[in-house]
N, C-alpha and C. Protein backbone atom coordinates (compact mmCIF):
# COMPACT_ATOMS: atom_id res chain seq x y z
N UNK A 1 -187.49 -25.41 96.33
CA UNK A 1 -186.64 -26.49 95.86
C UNK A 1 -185.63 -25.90 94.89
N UNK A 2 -184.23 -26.56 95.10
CA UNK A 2 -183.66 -25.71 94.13
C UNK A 2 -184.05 -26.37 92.44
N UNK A 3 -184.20 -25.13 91.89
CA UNK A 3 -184.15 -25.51 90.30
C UNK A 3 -183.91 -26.55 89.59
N UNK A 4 -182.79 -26.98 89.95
CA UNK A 4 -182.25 -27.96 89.48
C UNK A 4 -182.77 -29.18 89.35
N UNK A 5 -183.22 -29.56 91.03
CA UNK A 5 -183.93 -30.61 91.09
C UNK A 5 -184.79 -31.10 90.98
N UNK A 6 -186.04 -29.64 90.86
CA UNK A 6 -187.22 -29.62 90.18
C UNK A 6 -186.83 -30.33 88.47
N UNK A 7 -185.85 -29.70 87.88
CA UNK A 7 -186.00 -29.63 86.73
C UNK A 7 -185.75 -31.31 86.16
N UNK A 8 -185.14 -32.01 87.16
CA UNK A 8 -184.33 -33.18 86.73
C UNK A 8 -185.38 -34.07 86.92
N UNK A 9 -186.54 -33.99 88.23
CA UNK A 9 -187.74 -34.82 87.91
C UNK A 9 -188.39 -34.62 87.07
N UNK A 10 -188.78 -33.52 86.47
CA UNK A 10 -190.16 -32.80 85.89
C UNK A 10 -189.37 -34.16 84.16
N UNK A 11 -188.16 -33.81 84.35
CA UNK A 11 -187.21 -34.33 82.60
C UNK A 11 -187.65 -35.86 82.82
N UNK A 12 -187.34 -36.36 84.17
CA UNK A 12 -186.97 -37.62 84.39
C UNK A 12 -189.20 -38.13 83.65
N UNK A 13 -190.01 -37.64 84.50
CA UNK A 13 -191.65 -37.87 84.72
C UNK A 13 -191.90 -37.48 83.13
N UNK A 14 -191.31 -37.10 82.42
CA UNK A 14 -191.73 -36.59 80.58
C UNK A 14 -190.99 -37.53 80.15
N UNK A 15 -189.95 -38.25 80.36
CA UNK A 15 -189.43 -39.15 79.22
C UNK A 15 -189.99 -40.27 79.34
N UNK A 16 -190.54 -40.61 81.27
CA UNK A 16 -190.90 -41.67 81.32
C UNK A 16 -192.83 -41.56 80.49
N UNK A 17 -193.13 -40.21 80.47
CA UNK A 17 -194.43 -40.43 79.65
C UNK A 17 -195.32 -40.29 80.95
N UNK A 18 -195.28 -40.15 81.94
CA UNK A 18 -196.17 -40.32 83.24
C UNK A 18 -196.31 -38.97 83.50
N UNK A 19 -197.97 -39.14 83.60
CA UNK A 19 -198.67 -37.95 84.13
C UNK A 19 -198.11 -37.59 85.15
N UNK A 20 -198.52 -36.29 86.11
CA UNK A 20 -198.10 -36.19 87.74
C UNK A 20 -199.37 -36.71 87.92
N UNK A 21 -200.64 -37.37 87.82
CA UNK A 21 -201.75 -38.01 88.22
C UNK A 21 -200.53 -39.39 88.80
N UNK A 22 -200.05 -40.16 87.52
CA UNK A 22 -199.42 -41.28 87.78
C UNK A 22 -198.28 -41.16 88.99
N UNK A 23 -197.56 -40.39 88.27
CA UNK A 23 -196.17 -40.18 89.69
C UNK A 23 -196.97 -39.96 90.80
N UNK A 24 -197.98 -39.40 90.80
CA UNK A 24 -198.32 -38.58 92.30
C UNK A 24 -198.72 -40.22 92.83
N UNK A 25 -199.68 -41.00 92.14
CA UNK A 25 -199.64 -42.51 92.38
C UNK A 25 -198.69 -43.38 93.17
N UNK A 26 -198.11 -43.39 92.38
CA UNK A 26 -196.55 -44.16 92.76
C UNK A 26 -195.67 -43.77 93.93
N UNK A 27 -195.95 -42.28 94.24
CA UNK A 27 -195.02 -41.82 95.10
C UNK A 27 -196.12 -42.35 96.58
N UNK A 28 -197.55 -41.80 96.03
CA UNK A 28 -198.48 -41.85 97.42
C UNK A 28 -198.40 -43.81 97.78
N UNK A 29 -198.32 -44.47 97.15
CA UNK A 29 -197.94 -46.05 97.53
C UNK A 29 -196.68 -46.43 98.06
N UNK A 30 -195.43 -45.28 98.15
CA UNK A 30 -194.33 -45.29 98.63
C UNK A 30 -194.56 -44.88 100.18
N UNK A 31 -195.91 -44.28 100.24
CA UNK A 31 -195.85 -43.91 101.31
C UNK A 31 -195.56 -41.89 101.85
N UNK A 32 -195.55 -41.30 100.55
CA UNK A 32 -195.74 -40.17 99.94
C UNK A 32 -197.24 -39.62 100.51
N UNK A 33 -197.50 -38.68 101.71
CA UNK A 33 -198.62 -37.84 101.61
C UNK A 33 -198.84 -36.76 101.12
N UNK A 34 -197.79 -36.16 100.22
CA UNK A 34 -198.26 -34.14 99.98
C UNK A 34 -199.50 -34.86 98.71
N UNK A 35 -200.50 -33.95 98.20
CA UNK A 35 -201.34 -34.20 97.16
C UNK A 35 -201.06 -33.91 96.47
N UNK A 36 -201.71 -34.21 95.08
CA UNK A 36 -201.08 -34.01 93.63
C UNK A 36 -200.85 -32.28 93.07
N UNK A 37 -201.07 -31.33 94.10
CA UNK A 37 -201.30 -30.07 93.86
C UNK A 37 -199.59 -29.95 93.89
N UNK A 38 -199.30 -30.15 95.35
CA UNK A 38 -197.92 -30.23 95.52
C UNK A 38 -197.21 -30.61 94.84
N UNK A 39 -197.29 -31.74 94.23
CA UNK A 39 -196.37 -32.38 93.49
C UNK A 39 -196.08 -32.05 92.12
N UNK A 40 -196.98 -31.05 91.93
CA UNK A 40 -197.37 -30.07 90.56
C UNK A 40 -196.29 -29.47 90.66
N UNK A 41 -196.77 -28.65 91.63
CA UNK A 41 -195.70 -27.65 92.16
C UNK A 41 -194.47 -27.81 92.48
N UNK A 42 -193.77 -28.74 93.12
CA UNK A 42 -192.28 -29.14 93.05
C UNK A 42 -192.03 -29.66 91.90
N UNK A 43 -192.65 -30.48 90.94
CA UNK A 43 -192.21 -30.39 89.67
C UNK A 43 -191.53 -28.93 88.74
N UNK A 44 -192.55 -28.15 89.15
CA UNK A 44 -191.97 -27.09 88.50
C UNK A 44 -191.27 -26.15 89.40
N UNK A 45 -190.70 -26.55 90.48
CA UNK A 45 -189.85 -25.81 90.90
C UNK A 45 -190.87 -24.21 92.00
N UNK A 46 -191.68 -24.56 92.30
CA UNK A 46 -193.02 -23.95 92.75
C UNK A 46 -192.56 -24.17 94.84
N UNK A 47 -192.15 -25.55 94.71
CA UNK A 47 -192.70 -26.34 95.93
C UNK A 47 -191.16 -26.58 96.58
N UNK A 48 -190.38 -26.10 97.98
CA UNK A 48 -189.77 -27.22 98.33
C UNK A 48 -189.91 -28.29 98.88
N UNK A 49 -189.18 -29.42 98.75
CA UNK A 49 -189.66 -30.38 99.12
C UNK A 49 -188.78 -30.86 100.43
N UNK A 50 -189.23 -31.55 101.40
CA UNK A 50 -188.37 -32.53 102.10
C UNK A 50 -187.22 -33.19 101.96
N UNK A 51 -186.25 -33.59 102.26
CA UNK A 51 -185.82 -34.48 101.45
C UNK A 51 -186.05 -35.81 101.26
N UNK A 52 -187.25 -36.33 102.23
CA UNK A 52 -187.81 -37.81 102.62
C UNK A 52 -188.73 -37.67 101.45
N UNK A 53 -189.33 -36.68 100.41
CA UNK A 53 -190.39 -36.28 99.90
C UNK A 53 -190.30 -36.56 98.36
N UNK A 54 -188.58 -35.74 98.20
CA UNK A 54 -188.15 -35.66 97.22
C UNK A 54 -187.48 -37.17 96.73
N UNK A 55 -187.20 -37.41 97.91
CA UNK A 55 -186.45 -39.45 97.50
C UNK A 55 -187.95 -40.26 97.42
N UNK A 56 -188.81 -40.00 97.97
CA UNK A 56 -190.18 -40.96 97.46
C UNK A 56 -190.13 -40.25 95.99
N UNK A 57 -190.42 -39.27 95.26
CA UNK A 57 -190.38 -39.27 94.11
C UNK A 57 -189.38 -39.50 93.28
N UNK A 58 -188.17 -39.72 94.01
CA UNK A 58 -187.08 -40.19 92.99
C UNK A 58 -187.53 -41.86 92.82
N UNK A 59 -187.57 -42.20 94.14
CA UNK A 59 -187.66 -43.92 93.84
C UNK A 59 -189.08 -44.32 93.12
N UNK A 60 -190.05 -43.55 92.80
CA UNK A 60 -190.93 -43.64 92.66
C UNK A 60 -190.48 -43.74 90.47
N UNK A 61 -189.37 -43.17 90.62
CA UNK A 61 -189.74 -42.61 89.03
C UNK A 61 -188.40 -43.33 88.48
N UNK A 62 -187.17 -43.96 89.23
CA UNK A 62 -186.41 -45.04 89.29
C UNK A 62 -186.81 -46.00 89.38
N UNK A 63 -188.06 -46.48 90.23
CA UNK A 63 -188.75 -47.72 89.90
C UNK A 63 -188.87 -48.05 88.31
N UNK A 64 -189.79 -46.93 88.08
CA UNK A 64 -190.28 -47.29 86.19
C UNK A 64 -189.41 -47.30 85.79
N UNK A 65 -188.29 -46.10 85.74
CA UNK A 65 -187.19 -46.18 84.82
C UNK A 65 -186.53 -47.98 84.94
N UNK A 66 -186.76 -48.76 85.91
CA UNK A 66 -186.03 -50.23 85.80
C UNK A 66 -186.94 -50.88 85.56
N UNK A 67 -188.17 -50.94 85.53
CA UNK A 67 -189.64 -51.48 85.12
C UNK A 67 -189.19 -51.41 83.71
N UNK A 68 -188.65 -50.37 82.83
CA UNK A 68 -188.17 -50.16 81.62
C UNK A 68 -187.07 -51.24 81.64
N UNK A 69 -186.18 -51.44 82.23
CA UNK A 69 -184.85 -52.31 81.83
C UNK A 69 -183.70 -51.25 81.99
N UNK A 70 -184.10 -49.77 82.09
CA UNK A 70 -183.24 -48.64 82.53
C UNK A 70 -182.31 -48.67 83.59
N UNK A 71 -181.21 -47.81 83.97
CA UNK A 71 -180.69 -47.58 85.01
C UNK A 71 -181.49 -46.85 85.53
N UNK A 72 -181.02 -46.27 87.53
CA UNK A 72 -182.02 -45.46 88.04
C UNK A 72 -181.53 -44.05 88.10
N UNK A 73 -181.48 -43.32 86.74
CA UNK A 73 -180.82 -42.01 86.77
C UNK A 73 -180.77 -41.01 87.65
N UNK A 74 -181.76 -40.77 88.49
CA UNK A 74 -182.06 -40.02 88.99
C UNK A 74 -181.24 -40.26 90.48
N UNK A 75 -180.87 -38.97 91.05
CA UNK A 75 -180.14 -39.06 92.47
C UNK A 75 -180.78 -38.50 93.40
N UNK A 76 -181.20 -39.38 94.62
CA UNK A 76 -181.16 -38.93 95.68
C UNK A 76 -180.30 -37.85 96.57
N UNK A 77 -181.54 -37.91 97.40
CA UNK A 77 -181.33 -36.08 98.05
C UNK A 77 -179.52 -36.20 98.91
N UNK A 78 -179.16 -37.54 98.66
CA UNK A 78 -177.99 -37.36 99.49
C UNK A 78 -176.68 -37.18 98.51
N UNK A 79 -177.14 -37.75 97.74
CA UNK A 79 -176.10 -37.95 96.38
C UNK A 79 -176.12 -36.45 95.57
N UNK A 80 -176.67 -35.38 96.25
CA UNK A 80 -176.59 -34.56 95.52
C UNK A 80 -175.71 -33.16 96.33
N UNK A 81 -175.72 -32.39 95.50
CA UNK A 81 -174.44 -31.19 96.23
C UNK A 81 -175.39 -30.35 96.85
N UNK A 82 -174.85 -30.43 98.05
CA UNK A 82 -175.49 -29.31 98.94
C UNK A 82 -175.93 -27.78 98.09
N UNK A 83 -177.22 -27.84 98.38
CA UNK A 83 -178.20 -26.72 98.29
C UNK A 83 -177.43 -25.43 99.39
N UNK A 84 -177.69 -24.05 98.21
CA UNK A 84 -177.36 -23.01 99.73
C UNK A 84 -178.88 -22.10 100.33
């Protein structure tokens, strides 16, 4: 995964205060199968992800962020600049 995008969930899953126990939660009710090992691991930039994989954990962590009253900061895999 590139760096980047690891880095922007791992920021996004610490401000919101949520374990990867929890995200890994939220994403697997989205309909998310990798296990929480994985999701370790693309947090830190370990894991690439899908991009069907990486948008369950965006919406997963944009949900809370509006559960908060937040915008949904975080961008999907399309909204973002092509990876080389």
């Amino acid at each position: 995964m590139d760096r980047s995008r690891a880095s922007d969930l791992e920021a996004a899953r610490d401000a919101l205060g949520l374990t990867v126990s929890q995200l890994w939660i939220a994403y697997f009710g989205l309909g998310g199968n990798l296990l929480p090992a994985a999701i370790s691991a693309a947090l830190s930039g370990d894991l690439d992800l899908r991009d069907h994989d990486h948008d369950l954990l965006v919406q997963a962590l944009n949900d809370r962020f509006s559960d908060l009253d937040q915008d949904h900061p975080i961008a999907y895999a399309d909204e973002l600049p092509p990876t080389e």
